[in-house]
Protein backbone atom coordinates (compact mmCIF):
# COMPACT_ATOMS: atom_id res chain seq x y z
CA UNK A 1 -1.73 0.79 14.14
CA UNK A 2 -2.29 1.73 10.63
CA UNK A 3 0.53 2.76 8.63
CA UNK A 4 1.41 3.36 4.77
CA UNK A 5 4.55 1.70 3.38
CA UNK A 6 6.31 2.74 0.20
CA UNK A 7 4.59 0.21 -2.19
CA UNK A 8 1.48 2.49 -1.48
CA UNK A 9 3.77 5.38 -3.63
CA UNK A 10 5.29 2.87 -5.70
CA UNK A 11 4.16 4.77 -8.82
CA UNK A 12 5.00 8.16 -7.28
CA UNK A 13 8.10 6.85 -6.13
CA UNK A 14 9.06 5.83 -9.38
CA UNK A 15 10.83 7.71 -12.51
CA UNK A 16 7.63 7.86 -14.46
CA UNK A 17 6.40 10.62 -11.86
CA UNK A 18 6.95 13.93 -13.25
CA UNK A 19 8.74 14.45 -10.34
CA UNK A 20 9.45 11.63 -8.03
CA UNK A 21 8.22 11.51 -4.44
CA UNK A 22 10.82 11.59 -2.38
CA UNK A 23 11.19 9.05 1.27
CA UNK A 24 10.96 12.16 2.94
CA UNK A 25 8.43 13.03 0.66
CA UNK A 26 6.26 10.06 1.54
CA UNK A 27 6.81 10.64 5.48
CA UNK A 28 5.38 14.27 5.20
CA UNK A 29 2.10 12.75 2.74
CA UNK A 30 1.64 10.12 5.14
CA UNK A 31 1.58 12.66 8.25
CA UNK A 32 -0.62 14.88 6.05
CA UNK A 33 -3.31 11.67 5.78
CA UNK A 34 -3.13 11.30 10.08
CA UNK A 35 -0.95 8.34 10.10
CA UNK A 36 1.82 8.28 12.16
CA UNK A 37 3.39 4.89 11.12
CA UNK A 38 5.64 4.18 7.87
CA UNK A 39 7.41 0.80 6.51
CA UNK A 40 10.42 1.79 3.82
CA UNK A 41 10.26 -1.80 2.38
CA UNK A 42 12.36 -2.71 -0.88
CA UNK A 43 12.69 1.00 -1.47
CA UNK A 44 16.09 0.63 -3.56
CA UNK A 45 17.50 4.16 -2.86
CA UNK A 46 18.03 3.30 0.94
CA UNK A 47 20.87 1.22 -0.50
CA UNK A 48 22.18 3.88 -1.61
CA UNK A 49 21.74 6.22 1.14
CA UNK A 50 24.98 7.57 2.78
CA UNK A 51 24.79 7.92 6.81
CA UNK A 52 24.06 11.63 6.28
CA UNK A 53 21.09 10.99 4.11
CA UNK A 54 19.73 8.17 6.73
CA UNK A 55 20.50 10.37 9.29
CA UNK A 56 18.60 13.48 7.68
CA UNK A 57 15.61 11.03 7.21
CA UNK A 58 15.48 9.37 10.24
CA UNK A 59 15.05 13.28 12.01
CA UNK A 60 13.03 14.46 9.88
CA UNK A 61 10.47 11.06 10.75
CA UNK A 62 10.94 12.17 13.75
CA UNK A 63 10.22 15.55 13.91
CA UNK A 64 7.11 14.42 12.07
CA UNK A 65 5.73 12.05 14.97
CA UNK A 66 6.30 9.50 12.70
CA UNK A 67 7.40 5.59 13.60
CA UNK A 68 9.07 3.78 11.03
CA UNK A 69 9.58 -0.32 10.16
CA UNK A 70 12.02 -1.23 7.13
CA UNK A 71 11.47 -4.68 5.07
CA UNK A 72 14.31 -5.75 2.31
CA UNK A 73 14.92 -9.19 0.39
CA UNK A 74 16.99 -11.97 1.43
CA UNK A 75 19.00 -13.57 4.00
CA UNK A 76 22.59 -12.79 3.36
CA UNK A 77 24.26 -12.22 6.88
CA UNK A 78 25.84 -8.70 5.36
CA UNK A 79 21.83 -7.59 4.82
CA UNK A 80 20.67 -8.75 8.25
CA UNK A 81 23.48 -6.76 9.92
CA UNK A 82 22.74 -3.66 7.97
CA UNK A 83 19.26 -3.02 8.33
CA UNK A 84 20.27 -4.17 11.93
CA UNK A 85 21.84 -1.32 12.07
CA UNK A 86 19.30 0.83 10.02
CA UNK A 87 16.51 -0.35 12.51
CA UNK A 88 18.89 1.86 15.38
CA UNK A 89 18.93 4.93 13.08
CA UNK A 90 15.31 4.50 12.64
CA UNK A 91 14.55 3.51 15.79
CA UNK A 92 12.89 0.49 14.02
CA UNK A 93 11.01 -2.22 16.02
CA UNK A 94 10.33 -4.09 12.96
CA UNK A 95 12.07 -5.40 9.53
CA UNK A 96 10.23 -7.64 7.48
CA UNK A 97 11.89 -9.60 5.32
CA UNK A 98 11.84 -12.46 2.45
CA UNK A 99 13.86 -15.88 2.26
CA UNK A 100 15.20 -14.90 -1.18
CA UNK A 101 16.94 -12.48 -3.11
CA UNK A 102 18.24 -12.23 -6.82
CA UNK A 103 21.82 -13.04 -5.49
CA UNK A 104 21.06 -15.72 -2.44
CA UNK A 105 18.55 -18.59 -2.33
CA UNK A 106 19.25 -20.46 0.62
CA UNK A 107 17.75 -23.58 0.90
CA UNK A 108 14.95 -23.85 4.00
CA UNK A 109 17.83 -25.71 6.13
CA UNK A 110 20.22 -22.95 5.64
CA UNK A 111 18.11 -20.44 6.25
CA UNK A 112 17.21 -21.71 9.81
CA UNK A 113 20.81 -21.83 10.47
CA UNK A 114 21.00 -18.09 9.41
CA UNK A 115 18.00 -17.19 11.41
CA UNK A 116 19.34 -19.18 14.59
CA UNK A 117 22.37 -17.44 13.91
CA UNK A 118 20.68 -13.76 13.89
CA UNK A 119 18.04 -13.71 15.75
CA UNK A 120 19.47 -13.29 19.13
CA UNK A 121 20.94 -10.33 17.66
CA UNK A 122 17.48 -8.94 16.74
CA UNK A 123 15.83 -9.90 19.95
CA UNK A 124 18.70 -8.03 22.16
CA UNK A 125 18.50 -4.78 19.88
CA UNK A 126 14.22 -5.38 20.29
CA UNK A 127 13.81 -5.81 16.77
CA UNK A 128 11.66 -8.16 15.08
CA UNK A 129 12.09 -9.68 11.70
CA UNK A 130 8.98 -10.69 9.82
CA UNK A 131 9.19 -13.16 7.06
CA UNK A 132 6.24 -12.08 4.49
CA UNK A 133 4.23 -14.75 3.11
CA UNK A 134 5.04 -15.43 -0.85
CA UNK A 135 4.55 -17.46 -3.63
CA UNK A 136 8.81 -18.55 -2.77
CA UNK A 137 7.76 -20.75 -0.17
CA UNK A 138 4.55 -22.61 0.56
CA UNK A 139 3.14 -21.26 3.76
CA UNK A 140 3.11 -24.25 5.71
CA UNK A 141 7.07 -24.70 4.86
CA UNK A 142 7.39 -20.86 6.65
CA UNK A 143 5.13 -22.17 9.66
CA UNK A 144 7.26 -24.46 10.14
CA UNK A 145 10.23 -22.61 9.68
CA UNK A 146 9.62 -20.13 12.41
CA UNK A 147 8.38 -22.79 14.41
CA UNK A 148 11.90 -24.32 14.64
CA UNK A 149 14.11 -21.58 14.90
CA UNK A 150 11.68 -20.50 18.31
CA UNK A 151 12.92 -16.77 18.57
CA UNK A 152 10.72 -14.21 19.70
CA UNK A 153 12.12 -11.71 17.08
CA UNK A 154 11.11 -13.87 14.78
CA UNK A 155 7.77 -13.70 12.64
CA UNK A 156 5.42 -13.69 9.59
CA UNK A 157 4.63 -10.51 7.96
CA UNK A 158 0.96 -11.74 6.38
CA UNK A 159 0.15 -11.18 2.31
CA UNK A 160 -2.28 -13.52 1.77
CA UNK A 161 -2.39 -11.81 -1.46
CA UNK A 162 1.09 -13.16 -2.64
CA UNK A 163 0.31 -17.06 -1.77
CA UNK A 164 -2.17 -17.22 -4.40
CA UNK A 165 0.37 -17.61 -7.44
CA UNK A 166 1.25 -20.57 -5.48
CA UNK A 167 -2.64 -22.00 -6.02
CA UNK A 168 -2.63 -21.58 -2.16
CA UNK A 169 -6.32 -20.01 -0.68
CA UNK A 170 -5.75 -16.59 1.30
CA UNK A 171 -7.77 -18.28 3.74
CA UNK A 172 -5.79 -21.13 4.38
CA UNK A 173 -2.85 -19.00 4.36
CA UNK A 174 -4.05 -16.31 6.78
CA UNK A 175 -5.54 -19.45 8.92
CA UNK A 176 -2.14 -21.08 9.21
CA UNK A 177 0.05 -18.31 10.05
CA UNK A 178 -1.95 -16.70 12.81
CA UNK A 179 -0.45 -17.24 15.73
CA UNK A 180 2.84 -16.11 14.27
CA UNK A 181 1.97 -12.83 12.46
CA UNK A 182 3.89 -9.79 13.53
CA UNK A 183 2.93 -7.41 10.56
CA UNK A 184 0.15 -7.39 8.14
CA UNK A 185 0.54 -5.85 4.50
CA UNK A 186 -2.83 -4.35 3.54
CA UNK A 187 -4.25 -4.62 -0.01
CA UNK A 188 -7.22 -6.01 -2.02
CA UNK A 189 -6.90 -8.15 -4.70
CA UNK A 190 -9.25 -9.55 -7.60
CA UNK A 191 -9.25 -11.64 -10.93
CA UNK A 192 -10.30 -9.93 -14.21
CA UNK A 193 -10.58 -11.77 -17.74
CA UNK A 194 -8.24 -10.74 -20.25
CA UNK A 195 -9.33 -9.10 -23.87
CA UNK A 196 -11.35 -11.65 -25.75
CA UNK A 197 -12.35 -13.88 -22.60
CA UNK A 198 -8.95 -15.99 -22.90
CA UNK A 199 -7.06 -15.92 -19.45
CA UNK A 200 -6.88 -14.01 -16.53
CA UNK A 201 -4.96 -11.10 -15.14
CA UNK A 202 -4.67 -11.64 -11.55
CA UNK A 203 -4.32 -7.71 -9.56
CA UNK A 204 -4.91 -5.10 -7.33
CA UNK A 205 -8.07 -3.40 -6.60
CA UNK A 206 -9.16 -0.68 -4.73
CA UNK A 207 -9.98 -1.69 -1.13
CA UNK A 208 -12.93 -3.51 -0.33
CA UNK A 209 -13.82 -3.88 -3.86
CA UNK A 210 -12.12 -7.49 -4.70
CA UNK A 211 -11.52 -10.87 -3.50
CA UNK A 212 -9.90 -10.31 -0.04
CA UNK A 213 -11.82 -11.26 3.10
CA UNK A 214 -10.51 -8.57 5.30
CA UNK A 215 -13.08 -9.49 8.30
CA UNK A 216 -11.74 -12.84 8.49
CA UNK A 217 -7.88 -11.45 8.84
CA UNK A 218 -9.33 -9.52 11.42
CA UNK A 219 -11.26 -12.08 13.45
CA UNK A 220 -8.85 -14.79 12.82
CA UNK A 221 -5.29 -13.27 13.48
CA UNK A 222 -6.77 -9.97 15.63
CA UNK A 223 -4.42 -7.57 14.99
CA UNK A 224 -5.61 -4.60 16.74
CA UNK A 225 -6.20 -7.03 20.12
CA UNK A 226 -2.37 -7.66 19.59
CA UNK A 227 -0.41 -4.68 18.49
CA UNK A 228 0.10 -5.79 15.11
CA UNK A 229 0.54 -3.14 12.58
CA UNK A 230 -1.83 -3.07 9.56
CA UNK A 231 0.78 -1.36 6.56
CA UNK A 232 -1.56 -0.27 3.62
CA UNK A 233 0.17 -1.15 -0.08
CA UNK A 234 -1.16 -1.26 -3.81
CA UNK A 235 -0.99 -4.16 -6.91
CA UNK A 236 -1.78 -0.82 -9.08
CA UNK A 237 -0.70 -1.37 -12.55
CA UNK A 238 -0.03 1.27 -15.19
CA UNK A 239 -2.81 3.36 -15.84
CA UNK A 240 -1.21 4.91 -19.86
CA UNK A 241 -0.11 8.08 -17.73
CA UNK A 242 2.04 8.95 -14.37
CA UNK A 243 -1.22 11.46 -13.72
CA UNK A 244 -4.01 9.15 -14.03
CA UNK A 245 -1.81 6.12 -12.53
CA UNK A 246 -0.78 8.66 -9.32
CA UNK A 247 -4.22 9.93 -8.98
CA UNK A 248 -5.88 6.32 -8.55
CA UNK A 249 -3.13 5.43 -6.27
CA UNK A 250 -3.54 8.09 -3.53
CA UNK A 251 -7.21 7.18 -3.99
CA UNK A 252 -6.47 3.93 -3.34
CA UNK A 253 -4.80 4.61 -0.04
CA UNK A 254 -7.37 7.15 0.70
CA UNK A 255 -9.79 4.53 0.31
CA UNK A 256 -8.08 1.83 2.17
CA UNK A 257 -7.59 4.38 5.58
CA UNK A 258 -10.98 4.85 5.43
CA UNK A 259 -11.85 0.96 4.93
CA UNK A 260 -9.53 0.31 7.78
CA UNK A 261 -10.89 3.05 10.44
CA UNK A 262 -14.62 1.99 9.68
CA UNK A 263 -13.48 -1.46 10.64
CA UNK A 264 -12.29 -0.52 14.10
């Protein structure tokens, strides 16, 4: 299914707006665009969410016909068990997640013995918990990782996007993880030269327009064949104005429904 997750509002989202988008906000623009699935990934205010608020959200996605997946950063056992328990307000099926956060870096060792730990929990609550590919870990180190924890909750959430700061190929990356993707974040990417021709500024672009071999995801890992969810995000950077910035941005997820229904 295709869905929209909040780094496809990031700059609507954000204070720069003239008046920022609100989650519920984003469920009722994501509705209005046909899609009935939404990720809330590293979207900082649900930390700050009291139950009412979560509560107030969670009916109102519902009301809307819309499913919801979370993501957040890091391993700490106190974050697993609360967006444990935000997947049940949501009625969540998915989290992804990351190794790392500002305040944890567990080394690979410890965080199998945290995953080994928690994923039991996750697979009796039907949850699954998708580790996204990033530039924190080299891909085949992740591969592995899932590999020997063997839970069924457990997963990749696929960026070959991210991988490439680690001079790692998208190809190779979407190649190696395969088997094990649970969740694919959707965005193109490209290269441009910096002023005067010295360096590069490595980016988004607008779907279908840049670097990323979307055909090969497709044929490789299969998504649609296997009920994994394609969530559409942005690398937009700052445009010199919240109007010019927000208007590329919804054109940019305009664009990248449309790239993803022609494909099916």
């Amino acid at each position: 299914m295709i869905g929209l997750g909040t780094y496809a509002f990031f700059w609507q989202h954000s204070e720069r707006a003239k008046r920022p988008m609100s989650l519920i906000d984003a469920f009722e623009a994501t509705r209005a665009q046909g899609v009935a699935l939404f990720q809330i990934c590293d979207y900082a205010p649900l930390d700050r969410m009291t139950d009412a608020q979560i509560a107030d959200a969670a009916r109102a996605a519902r009301a809307l016909g819309l499913s919801v997946q979370l993501g957040t950063k890091g391993l700490e056992p106190e974050r697993l068990e609360r967006f444990l328990a935000l997947a049940e307000a949501f009625d969540a099926k998915l989290v992804r997640g990351m190794p790392y956060s500002d305040a944890f870096r567990p080394t690979l060792g410890e965080a199998e013995g945290i995953l080994r730990t928690w994923m039991p929990r996750y697979e009796a609550a039907g949850v699954a918990f998708a580790i996204e590919t990033y530039e924190q870990i080299a891909t085949g180190d992740l591969v592995s990782l899932i590999e020997r924890v063997e839970s069924p909750a457990l997963g990749i959430c696929l960026d070959p996007a991210n991988v490439v700061a680690r001079l790692e190929l998208p190809s190779d990356c979407i190649e190696l993880t395969a088997q094990h993707v649970k969740n694919v974040h959707v965005k193109d990417f490209a290269f441009a030269r910096q002023p005067g021709w010295v360096g590069f500024t490595y980016g988004g672009a607008a779907m279908g327009t840049g670097l990323h071999d979307y055909r090969h995801l497709l044929h490789t890992v299969r998504p649609r064949e296997r009920g994994v969810d394609e969530i559409v995000e942005h690398w937009l950077s700052w445009q010199g104005d919240a109007e010019t910035t927000i208007r590329i941005e919804r054109e940019w997820t305009r664009t990248t429904i449309e790239y993803l229904r022609s494909t099916q």
